[in-house]
C-alpha atoms as a PDB file:
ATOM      1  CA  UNK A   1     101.227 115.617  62.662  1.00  0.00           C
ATOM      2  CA  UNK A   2     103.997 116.319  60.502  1.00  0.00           C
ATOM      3  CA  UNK A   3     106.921 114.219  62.126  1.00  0.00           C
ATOM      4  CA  UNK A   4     106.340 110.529  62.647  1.00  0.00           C
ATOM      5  CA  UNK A   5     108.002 110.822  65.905  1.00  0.00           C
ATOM      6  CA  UNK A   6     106.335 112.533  69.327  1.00  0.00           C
ATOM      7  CA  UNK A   7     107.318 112.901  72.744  1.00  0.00           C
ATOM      8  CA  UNK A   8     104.752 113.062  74.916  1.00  0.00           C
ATOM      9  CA  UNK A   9     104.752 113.633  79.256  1.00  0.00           C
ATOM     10  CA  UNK A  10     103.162 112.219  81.581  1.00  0.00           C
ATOM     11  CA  UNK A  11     102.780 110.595  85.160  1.00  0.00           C
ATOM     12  CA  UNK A  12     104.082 107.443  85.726  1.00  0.00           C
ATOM     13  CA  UNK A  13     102.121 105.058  87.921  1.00  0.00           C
ATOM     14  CA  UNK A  14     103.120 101.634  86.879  1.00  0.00           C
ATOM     15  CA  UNK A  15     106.691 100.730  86.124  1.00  0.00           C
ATOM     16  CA  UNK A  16     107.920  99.571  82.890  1.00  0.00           C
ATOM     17  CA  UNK A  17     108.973 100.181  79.437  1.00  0.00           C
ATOM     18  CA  UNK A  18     107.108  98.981  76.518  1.00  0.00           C
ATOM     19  CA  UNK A  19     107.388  99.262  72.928  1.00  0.00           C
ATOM     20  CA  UNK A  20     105.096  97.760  70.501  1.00  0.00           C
ATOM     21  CA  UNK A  21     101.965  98.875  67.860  1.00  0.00           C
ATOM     22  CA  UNK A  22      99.389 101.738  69.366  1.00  0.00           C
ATOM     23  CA  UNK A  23      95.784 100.894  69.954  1.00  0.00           C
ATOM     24  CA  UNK A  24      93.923 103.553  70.589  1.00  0.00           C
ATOM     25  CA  UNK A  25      90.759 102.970  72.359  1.00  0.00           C
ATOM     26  CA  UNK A  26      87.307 104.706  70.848  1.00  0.00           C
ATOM     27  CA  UNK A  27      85.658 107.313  73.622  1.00  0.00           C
ATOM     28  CA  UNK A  28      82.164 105.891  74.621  1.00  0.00           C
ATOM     29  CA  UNK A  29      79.060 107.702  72.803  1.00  0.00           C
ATOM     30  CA  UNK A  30      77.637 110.434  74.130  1.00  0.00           C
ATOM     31  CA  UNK A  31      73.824 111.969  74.350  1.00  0.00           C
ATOM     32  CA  UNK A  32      72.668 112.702  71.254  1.00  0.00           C
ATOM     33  CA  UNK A  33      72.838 116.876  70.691  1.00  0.00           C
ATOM     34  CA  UNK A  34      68.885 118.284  70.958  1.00  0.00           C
ATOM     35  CA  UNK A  35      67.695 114.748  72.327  1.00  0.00           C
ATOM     36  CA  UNK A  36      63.805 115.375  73.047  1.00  0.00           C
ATOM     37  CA  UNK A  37      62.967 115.163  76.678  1.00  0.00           C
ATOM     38  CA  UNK A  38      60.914 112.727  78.012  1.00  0.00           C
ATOM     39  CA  UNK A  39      56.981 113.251  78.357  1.00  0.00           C
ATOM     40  CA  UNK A  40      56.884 110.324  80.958  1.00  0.00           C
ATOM     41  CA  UNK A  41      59.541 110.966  83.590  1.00  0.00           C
ATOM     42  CA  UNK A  42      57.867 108.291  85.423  1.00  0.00           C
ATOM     43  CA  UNK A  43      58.254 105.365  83.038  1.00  0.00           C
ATOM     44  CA  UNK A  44      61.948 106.796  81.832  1.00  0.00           C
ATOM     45  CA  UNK A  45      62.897 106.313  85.791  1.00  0.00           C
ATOM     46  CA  UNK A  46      61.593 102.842  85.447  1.00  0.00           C
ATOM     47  CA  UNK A  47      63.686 102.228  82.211  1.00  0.00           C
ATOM     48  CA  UNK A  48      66.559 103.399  84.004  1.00  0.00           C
ATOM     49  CA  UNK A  49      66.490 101.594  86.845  1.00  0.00           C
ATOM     50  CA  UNK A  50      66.672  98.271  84.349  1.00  0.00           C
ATOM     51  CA  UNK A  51      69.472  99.427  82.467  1.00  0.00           C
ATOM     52  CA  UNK A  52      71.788 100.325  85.672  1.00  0.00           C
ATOM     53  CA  UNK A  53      70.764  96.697  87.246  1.00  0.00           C
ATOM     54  CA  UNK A  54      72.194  95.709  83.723  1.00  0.00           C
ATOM     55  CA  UNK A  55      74.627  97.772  83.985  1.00  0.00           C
ATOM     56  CA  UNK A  56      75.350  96.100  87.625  1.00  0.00           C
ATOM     57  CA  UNK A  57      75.240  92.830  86.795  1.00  0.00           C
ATOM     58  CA  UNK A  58      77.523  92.965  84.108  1.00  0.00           C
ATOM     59  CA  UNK A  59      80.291  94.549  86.627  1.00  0.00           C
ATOM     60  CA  UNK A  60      79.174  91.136  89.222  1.00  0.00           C
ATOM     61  CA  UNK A  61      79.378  88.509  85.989  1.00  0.00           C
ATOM     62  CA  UNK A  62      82.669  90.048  85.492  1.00  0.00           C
ATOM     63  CA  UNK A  63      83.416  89.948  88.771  1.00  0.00           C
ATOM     64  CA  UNK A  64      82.700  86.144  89.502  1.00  0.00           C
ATOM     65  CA  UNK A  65      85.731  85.718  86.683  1.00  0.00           C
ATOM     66  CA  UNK A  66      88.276  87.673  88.118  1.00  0.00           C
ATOM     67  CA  UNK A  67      91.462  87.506  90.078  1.00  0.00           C
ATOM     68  CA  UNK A  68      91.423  88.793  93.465  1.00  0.00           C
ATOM     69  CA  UNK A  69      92.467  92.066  93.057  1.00  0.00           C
ATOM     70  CA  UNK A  70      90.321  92.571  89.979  1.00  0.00           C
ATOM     71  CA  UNK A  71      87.160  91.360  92.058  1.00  0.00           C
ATOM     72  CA  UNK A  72      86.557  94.238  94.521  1.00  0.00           C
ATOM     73  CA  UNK A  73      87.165  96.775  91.578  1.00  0.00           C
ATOM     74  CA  UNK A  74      84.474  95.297  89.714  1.00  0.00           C
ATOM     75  CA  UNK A  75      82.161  94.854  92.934  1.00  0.00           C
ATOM     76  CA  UNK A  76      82.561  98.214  93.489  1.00  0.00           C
ATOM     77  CA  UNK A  77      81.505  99.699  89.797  1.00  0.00           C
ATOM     78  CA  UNK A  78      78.233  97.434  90.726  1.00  0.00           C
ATOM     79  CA  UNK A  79      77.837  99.493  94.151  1.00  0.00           C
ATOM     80  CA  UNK A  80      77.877 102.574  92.362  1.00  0.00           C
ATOM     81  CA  UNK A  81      75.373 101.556  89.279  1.00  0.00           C
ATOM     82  CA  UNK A  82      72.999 100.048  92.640  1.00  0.00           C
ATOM     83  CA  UNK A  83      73.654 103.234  94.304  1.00  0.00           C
ATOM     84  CA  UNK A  84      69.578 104.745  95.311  1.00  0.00           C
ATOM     85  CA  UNK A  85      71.268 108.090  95.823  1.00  0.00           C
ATOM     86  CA  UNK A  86      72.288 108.083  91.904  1.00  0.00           C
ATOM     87  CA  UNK A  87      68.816 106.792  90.554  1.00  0.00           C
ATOM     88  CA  UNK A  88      67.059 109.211  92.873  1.00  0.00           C
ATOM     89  CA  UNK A  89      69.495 112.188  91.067  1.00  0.00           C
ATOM     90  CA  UNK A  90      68.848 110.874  87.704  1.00  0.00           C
ATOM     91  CA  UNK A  91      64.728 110.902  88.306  1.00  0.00           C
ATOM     92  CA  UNK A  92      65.250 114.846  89.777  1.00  0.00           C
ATOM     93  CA  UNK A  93      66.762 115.341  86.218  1.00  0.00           C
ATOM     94  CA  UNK A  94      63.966 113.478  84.116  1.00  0.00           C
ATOM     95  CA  UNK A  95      61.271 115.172  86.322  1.00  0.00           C
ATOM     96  CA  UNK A  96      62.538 118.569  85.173  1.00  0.00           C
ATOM     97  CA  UNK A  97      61.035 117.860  82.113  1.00  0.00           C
ATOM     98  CA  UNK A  98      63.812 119.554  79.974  1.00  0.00           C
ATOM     99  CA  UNK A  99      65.614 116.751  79.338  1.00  0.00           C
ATOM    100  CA  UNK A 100      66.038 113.198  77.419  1.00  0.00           C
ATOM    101  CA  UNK A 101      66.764 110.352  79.193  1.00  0.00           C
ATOM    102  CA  UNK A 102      70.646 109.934  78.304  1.00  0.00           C
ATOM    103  CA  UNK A 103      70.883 113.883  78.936  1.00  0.00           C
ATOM    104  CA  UNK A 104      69.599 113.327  82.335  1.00  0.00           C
ATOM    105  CA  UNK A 105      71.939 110.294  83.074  1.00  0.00           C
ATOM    106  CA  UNK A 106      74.631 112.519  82.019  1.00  0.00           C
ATOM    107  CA  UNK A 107      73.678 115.368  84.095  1.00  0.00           C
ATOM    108  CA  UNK A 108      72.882 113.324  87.050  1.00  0.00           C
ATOM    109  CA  UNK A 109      76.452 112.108  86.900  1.00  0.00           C
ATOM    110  CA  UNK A 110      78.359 115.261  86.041  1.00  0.00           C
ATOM    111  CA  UNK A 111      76.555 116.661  89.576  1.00  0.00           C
ATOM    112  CA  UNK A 112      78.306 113.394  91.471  1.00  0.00           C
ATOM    113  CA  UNK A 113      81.234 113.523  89.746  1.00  0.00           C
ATOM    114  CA  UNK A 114      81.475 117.601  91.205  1.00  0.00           C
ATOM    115  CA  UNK A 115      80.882 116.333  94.139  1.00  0.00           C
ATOM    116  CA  UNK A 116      83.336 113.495  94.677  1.00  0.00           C
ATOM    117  CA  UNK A 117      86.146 116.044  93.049  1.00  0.00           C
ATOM    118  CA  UNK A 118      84.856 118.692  95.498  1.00  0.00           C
ATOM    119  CA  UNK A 119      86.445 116.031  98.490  1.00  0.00           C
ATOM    120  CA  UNK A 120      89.536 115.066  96.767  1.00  0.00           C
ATOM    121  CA  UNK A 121      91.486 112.507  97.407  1.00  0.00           C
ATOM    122  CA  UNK A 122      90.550 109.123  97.661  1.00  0.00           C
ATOM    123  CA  UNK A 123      86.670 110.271  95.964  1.00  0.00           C
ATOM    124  CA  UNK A 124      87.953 112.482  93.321  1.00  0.00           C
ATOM    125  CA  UNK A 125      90.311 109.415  92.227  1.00  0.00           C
ATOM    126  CA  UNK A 126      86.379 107.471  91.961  1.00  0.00           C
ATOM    127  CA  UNK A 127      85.343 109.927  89.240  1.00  0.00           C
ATOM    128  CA  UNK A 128      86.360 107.422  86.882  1.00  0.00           C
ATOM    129  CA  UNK A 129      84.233 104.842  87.882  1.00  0.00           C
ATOM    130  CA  UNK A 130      81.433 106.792  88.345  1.00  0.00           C
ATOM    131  CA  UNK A 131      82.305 107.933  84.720  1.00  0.00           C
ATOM    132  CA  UNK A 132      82.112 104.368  83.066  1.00  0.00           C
ATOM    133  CA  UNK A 133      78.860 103.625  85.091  1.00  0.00           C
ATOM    134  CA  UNK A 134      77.734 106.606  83.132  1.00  0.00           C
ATOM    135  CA  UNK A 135      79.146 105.391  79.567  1.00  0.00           C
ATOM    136  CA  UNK A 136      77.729 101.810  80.045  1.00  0.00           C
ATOM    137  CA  UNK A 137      74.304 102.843  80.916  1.00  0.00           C
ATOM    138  CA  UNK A 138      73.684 105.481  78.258  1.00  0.00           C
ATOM    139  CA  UNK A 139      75.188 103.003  75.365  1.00  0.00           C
ATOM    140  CA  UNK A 140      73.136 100.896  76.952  1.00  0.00           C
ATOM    141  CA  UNK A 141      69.723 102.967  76.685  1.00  0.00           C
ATOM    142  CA  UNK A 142      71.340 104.225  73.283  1.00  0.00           C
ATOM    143  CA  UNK A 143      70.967 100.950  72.076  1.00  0.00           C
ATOM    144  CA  UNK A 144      74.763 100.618  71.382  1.00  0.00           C
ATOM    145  CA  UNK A 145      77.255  97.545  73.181  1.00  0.00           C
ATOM    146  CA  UNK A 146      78.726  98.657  76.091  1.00  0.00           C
ATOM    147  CA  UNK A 147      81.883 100.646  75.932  1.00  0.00           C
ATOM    148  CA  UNK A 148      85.401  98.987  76.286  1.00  0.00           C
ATOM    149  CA  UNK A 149      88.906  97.571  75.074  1.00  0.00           C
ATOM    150  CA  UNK A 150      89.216  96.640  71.743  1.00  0.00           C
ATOM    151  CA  UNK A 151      90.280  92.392  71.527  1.00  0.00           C
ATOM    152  CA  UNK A 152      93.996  92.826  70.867  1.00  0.00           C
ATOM    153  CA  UNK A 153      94.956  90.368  67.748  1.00  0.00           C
ATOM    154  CA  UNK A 154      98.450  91.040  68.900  1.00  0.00           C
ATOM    155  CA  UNK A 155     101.144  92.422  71.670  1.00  0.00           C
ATOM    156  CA  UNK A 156      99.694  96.146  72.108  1.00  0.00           C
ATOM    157  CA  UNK A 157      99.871  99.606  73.625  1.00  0.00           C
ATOM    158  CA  UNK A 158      96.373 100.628  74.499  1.00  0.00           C
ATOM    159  CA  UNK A 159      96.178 104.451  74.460  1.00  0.00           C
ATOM    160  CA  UNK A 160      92.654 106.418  75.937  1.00  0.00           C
ATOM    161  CA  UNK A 161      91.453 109.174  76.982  1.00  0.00           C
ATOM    162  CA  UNK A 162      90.643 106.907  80.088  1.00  0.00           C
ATOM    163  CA  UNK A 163      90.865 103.329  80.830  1.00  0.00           C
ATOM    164  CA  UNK A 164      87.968 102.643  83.490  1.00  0.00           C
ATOM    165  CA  UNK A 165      88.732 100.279  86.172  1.00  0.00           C
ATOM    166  CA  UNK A 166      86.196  97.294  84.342  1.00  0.00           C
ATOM    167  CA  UNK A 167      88.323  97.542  81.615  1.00  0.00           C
ATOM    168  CA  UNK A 168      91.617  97.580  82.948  1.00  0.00           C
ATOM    169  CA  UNK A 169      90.448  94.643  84.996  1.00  0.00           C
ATOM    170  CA  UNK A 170      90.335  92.195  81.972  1.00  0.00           C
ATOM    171  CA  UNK A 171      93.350  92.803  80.501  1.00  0.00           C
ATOM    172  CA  UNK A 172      95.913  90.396  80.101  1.00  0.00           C
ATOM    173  CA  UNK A 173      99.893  91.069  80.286  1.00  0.00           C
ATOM    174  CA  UNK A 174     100.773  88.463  76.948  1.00  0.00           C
ATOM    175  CA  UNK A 175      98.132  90.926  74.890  1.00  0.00           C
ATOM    176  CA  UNK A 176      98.548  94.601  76.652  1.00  0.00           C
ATOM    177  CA  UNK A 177     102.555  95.851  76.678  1.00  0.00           C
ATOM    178  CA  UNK A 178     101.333  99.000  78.144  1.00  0.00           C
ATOM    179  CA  UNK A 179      98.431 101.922  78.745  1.00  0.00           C
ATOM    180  CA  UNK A 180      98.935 105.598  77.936  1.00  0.00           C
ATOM    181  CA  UNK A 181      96.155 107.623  79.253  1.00  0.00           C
ATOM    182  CA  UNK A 182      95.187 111.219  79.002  1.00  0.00           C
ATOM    183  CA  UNK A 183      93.487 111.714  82.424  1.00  0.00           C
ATOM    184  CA  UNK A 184      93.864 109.225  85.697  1.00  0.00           C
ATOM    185  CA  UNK A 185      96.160 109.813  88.874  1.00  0.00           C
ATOM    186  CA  UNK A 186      97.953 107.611  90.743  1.00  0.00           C
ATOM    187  CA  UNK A 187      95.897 106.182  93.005  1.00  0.00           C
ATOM    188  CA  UNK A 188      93.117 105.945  90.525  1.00  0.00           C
ATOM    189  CA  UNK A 189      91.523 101.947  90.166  1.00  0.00           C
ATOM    190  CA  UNK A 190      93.385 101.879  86.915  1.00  0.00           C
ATOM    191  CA  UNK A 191      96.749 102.422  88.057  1.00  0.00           C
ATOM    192  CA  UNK A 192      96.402  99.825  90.949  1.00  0.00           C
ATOM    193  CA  UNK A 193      95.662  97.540  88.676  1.00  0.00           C
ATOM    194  CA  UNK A 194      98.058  98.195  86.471  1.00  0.00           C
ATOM    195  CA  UNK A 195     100.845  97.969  88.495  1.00  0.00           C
ATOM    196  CA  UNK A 196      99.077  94.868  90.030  1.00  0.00           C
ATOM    197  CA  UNK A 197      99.242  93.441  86.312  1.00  0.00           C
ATOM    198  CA  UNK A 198     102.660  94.504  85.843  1.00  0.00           C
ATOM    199  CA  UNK A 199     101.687  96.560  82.809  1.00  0.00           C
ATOM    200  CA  UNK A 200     103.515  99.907  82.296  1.00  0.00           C
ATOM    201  CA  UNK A 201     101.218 102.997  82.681  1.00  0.00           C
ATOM    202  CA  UNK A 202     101.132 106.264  82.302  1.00  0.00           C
ATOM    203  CA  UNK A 203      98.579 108.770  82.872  1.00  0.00           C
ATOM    204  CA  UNK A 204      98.260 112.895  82.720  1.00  0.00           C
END
């Protein structure tokens, strides 16, 4: 960028103004490019399985820590990493035999989040959670901690192309001045949270 300074737009869904130092939040990884596809679909559904209950109770030990509107955020994110219907999408991608394990997470996803955008609303706001059960599990079978906020050492802005609701949820108003996000809407789980927190946001 060749001027220090930029204006950027965007929807605002929490009120506030904020000024302090940027923190910009890393994306979560993604499927490796040409990851070999499973020979045992059978045991990769079982591995699976083990890393969304992870995946799950990480959203519930969260959970049992947090404020009340935090709680049914997080309780939520565990429904949807315990949701049958997801599993049972993820084993019709490993049983295709075309595909590695993260691959078929991903895919398995992408179809849901269609789906949920395809009603609007209310489910197409849930994309994002669906989105960070997706991130958590393949870091997860990737080997790699679980995506999320940075600690803040000092007063911050955090800026993403996403905040997921989990992460949002543990935030604190002495360490987070505001959150600048690239995607999100205005009744997403982020931005009711935000405004909850009385943290500035802007998304879009």
């Amino acid at each position: 960028m060749s001027d220090l300074h930029s204006t950027l737009s965007g929807i605002g869904v929490s009120a506030g103004v904020a000024v302090g130092p940027l923190v910009i939040v890393s994306p979560p990884p993604s499927p490796p490019a040409g990851e070999a596809a499973v020979t045992d679909a059978a045991a990769a559904s079982a591995q699976v399985r083990d890393t969304l209950k992870a995946v799950a109770d990480g959203y519930l030990a969260k959970a049992a820590n947090a404020d009340a509107h935090a709680k049914p955020i997080l309780e939520a994110g565990a429904m949807m990493a315990g949701d049958p219907g997801l599993a049972g999408a993820i084993d019709t991608q490993l049983q295709s035999g075309t595909k590695g394990i993260t691959t078929a997470v991903s895919a398995a996803v992408d179809e849901y989040c269609a789906m949920f955008e395809s009603l609007g609303g209310y489910m197409a706001e849930r994309v994002t959670d669906l989105r960070d059960v997706r991130d958590r599990t393949v870091a997860r079978l990737l080997g790699q901690p679980e995506p999320g906020v940075p600690t803040l050492t000092e007063p911050s802005i955090l800026a993403a192309l996403d905040l997921a609701p989990a992460e949002t949820a543990t935030l604190s108003v002495d360490t987070c001045l505001g959150i600048i996000t690239a995607a999100g809407g205005p009744t997403s789980h982020t931005a009711i949270l935000a405004a909850q927190l009385g943290i500035p946001a802007i998304v879009q």
